[in-house]
PDB file of N, CA and C in Angstrom:
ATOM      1  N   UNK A   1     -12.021  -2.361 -44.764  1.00  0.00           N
ATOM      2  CA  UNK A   1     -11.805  -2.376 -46.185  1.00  0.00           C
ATOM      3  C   UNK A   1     -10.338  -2.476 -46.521  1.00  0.00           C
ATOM      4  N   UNK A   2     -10.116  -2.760 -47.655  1.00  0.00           N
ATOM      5  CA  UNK A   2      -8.805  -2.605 -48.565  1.00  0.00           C
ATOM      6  C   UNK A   2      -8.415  -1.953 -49.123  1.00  0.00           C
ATOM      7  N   UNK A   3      -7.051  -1.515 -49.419  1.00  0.00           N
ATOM      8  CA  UNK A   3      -6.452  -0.614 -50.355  1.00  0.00           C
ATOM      9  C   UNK A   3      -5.651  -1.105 -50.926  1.00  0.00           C
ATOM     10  N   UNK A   4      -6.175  -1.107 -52.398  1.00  0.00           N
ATOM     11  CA  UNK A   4      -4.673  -1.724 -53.824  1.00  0.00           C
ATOM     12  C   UNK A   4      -4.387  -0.371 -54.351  1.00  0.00           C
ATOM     13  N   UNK A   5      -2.920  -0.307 -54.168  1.00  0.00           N
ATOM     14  CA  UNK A   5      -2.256   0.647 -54.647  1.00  0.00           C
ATOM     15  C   UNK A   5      -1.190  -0.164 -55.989  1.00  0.00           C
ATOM     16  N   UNK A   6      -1.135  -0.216 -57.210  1.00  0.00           N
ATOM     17  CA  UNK A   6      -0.292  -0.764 -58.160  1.00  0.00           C
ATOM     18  C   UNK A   6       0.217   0.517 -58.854  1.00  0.00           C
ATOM     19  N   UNK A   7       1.379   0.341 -59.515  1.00  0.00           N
ATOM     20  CA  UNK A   7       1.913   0.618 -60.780  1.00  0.00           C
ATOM     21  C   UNK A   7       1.952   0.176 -62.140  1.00  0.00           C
ATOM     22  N   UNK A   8       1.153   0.987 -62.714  1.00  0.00           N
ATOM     23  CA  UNK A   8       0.549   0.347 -64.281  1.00  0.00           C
ATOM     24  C   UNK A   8       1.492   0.073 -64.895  1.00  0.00           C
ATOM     25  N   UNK A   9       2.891   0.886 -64.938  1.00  0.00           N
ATOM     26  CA  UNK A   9       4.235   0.626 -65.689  1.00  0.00           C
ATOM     27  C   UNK A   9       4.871  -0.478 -66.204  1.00  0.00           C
ATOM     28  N   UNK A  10       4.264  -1.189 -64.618  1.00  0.00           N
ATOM     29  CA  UNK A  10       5.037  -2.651 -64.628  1.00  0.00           C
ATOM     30  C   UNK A  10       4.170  -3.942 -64.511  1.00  0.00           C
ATOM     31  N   UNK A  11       2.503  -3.262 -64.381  1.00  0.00           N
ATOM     32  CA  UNK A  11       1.811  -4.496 -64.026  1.00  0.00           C
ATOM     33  C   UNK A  11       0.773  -4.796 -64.712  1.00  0.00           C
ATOM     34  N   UNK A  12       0.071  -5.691 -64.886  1.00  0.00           N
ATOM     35  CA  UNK A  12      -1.222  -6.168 -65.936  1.00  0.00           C
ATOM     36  C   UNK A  12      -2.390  -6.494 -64.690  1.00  0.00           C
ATOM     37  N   UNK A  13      -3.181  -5.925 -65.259  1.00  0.00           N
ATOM     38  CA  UNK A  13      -4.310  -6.294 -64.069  1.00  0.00           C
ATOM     39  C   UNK A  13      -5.901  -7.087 -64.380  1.00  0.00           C
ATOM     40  N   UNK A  14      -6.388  -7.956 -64.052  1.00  0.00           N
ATOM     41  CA  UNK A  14      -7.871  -8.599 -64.655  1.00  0.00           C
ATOM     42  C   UNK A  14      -8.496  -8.479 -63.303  1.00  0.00           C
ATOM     43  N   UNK A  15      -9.363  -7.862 -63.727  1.00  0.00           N
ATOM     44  CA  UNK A  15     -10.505  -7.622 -62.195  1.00  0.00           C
ATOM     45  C   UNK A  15     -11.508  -9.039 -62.614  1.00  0.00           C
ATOM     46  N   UNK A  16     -11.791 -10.275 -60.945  1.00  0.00           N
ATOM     47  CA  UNK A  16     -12.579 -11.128 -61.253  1.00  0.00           C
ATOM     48  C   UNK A  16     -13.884 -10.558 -60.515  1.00  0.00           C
ATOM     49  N   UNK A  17     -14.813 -11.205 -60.926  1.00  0.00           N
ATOM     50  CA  UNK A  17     -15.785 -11.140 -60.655  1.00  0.00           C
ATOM     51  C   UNK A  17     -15.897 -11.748 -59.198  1.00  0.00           C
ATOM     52  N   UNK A  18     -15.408 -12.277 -58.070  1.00  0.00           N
ATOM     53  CA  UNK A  18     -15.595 -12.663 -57.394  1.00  0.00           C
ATOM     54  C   UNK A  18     -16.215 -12.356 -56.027  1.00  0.00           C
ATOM     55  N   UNK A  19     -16.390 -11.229 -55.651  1.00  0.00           N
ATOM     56  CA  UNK A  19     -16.888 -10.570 -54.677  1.00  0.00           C
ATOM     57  C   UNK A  19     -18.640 -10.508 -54.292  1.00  0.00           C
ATOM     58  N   UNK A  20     -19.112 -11.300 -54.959  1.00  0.00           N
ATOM     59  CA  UNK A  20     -20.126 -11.528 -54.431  1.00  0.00           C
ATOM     60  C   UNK A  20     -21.161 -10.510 -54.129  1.00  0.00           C
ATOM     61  N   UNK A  21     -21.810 -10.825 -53.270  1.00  0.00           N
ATOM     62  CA  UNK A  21     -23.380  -9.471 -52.823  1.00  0.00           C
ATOM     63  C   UNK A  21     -22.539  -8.257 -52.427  1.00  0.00           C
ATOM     64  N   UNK A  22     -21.358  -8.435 -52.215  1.00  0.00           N
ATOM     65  CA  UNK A  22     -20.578  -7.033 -51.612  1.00  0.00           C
ATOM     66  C   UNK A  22     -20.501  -6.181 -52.422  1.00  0.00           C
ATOM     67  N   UNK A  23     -20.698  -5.368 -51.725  1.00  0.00           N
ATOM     68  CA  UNK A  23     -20.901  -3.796 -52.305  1.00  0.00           C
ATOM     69  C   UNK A  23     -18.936  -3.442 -52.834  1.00  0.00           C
ATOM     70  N   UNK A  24     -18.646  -3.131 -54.272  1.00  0.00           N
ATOM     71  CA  UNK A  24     -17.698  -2.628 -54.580  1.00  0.00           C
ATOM     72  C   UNK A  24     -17.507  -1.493 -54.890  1.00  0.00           C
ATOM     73  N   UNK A  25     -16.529  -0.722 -54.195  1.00  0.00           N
ATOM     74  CA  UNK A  25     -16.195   0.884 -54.909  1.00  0.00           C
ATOM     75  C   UNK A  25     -14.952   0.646 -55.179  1.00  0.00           C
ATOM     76  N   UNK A  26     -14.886   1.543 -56.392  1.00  0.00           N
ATOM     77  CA  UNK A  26     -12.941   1.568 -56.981  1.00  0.00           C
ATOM     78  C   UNK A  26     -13.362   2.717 -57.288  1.00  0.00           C
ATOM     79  N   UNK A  27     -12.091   3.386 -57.240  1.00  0.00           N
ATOM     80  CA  UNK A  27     -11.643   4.925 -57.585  1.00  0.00           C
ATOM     81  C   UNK A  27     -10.652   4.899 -58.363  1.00  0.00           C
ATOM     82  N   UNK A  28     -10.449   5.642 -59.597  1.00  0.00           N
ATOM     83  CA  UNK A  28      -9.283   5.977 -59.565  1.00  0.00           C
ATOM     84  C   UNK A  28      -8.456   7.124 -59.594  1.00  0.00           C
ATOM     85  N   UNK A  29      -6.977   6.926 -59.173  1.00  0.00           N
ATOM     86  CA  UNK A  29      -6.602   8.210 -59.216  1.00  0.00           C
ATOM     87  C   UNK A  29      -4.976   7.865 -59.970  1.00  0.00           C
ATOM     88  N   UNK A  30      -5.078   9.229 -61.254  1.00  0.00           N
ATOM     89  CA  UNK A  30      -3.511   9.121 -61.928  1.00  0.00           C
ATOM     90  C   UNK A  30      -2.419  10.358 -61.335  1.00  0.00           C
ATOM     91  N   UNK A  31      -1.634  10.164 -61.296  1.00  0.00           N
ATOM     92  CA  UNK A  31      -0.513  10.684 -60.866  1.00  0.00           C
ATOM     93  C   UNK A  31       0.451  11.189 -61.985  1.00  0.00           C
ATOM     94  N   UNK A  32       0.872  12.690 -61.953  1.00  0.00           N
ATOM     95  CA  UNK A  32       1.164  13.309 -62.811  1.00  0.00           C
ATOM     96  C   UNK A  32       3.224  12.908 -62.703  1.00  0.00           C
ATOM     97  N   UNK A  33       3.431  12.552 -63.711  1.00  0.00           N
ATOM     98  CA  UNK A  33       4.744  12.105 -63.574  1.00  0.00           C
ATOM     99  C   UNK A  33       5.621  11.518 -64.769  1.00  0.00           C
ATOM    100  N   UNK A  34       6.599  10.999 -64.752  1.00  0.00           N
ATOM    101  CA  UNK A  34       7.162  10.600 -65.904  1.00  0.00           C
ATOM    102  C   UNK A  34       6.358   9.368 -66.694  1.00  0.00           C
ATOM    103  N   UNK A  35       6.769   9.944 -68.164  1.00  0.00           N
ATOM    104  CA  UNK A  35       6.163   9.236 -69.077  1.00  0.00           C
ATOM    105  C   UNK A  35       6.657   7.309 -69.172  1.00  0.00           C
ATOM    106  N   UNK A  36       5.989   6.305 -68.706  1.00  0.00           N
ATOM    107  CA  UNK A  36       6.419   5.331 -69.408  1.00  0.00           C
ATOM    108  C   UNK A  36       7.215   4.637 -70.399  1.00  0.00           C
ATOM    109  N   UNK A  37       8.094   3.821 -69.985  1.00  0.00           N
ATOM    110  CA  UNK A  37       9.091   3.315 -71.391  1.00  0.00           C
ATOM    111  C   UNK A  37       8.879   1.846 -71.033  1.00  0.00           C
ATOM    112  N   UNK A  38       8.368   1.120 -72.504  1.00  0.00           N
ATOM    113  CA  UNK A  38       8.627   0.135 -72.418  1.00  0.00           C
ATOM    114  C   UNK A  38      10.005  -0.884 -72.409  1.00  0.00           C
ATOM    115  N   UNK A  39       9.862  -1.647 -72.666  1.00  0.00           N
ATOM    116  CA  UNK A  39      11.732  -2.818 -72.581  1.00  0.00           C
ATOM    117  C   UNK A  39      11.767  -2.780 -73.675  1.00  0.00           C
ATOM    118  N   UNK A  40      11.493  -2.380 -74.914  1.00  0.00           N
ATOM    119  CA  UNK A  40      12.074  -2.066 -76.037  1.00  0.00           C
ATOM    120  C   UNK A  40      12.788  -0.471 -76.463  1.00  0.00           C
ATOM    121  N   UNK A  41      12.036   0.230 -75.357  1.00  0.00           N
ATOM    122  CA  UNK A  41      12.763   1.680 -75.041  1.00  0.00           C
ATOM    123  C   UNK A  41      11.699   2.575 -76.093  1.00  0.00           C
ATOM    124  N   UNK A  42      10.473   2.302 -76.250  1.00  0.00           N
ATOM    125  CA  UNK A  42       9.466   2.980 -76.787  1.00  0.00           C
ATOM    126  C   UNK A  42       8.436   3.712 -75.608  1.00  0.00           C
ATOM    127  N   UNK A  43       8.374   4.934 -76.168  1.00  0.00           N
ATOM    128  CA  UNK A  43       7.455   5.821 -75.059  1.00  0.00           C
ATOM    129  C   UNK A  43       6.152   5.068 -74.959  1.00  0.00           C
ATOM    130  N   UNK A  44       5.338   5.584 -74.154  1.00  0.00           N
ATOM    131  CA  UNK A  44       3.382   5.129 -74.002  1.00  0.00           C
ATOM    132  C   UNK A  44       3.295   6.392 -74.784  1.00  0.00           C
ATOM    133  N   UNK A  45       1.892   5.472 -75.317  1.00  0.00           N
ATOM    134  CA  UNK A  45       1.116   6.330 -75.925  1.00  0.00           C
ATOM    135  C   UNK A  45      -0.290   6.292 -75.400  1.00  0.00           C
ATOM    136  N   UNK A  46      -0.959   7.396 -75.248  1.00  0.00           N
ATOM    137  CA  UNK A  46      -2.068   7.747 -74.826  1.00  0.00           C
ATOM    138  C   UNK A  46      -3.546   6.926 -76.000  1.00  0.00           C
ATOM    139  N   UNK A  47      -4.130   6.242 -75.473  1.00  0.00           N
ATOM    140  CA  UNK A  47      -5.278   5.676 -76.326  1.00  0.00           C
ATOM    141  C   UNK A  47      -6.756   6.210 -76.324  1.00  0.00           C
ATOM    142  N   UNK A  48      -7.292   5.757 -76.815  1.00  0.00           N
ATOM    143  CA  UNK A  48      -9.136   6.430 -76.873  1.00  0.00           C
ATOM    144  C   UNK A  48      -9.721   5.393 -76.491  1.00  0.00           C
ATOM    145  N   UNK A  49     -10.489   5.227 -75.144  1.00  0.00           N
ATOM    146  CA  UNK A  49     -11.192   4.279 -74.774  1.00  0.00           C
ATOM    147  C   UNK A  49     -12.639   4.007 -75.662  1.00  0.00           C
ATOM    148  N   UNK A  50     -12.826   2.766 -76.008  1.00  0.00           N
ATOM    149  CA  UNK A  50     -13.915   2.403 -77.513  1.00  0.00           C
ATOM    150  C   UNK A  50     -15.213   2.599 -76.767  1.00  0.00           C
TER     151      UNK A  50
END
């Protein structure tokens, strides 16, 4: 198997559909740490998934 390890800070991610009859597991796990700044120098803000 594989392991993707990214940083959300800096990256955009689209999961494809491509994997076929294979069996997929994803986990995730967040890491307690400094707050995000974007390139305009604005904090993250926490959202409500719809």
């Amino acid at each position: 198997g594989d392991v993707a390890i990214w940083d959300n800070r800096a990256t955009q991610h689209y999961a494809l559909d491509d994997y076929g009859t294979q069996e997929r597991i994803v986990r995730r796990v967040s890491l307690k740490g400094d707050v995000p700044v974007g390139v305009q120098g604005q904090r993250s803000q926490v959202t409500k998934s719809l």
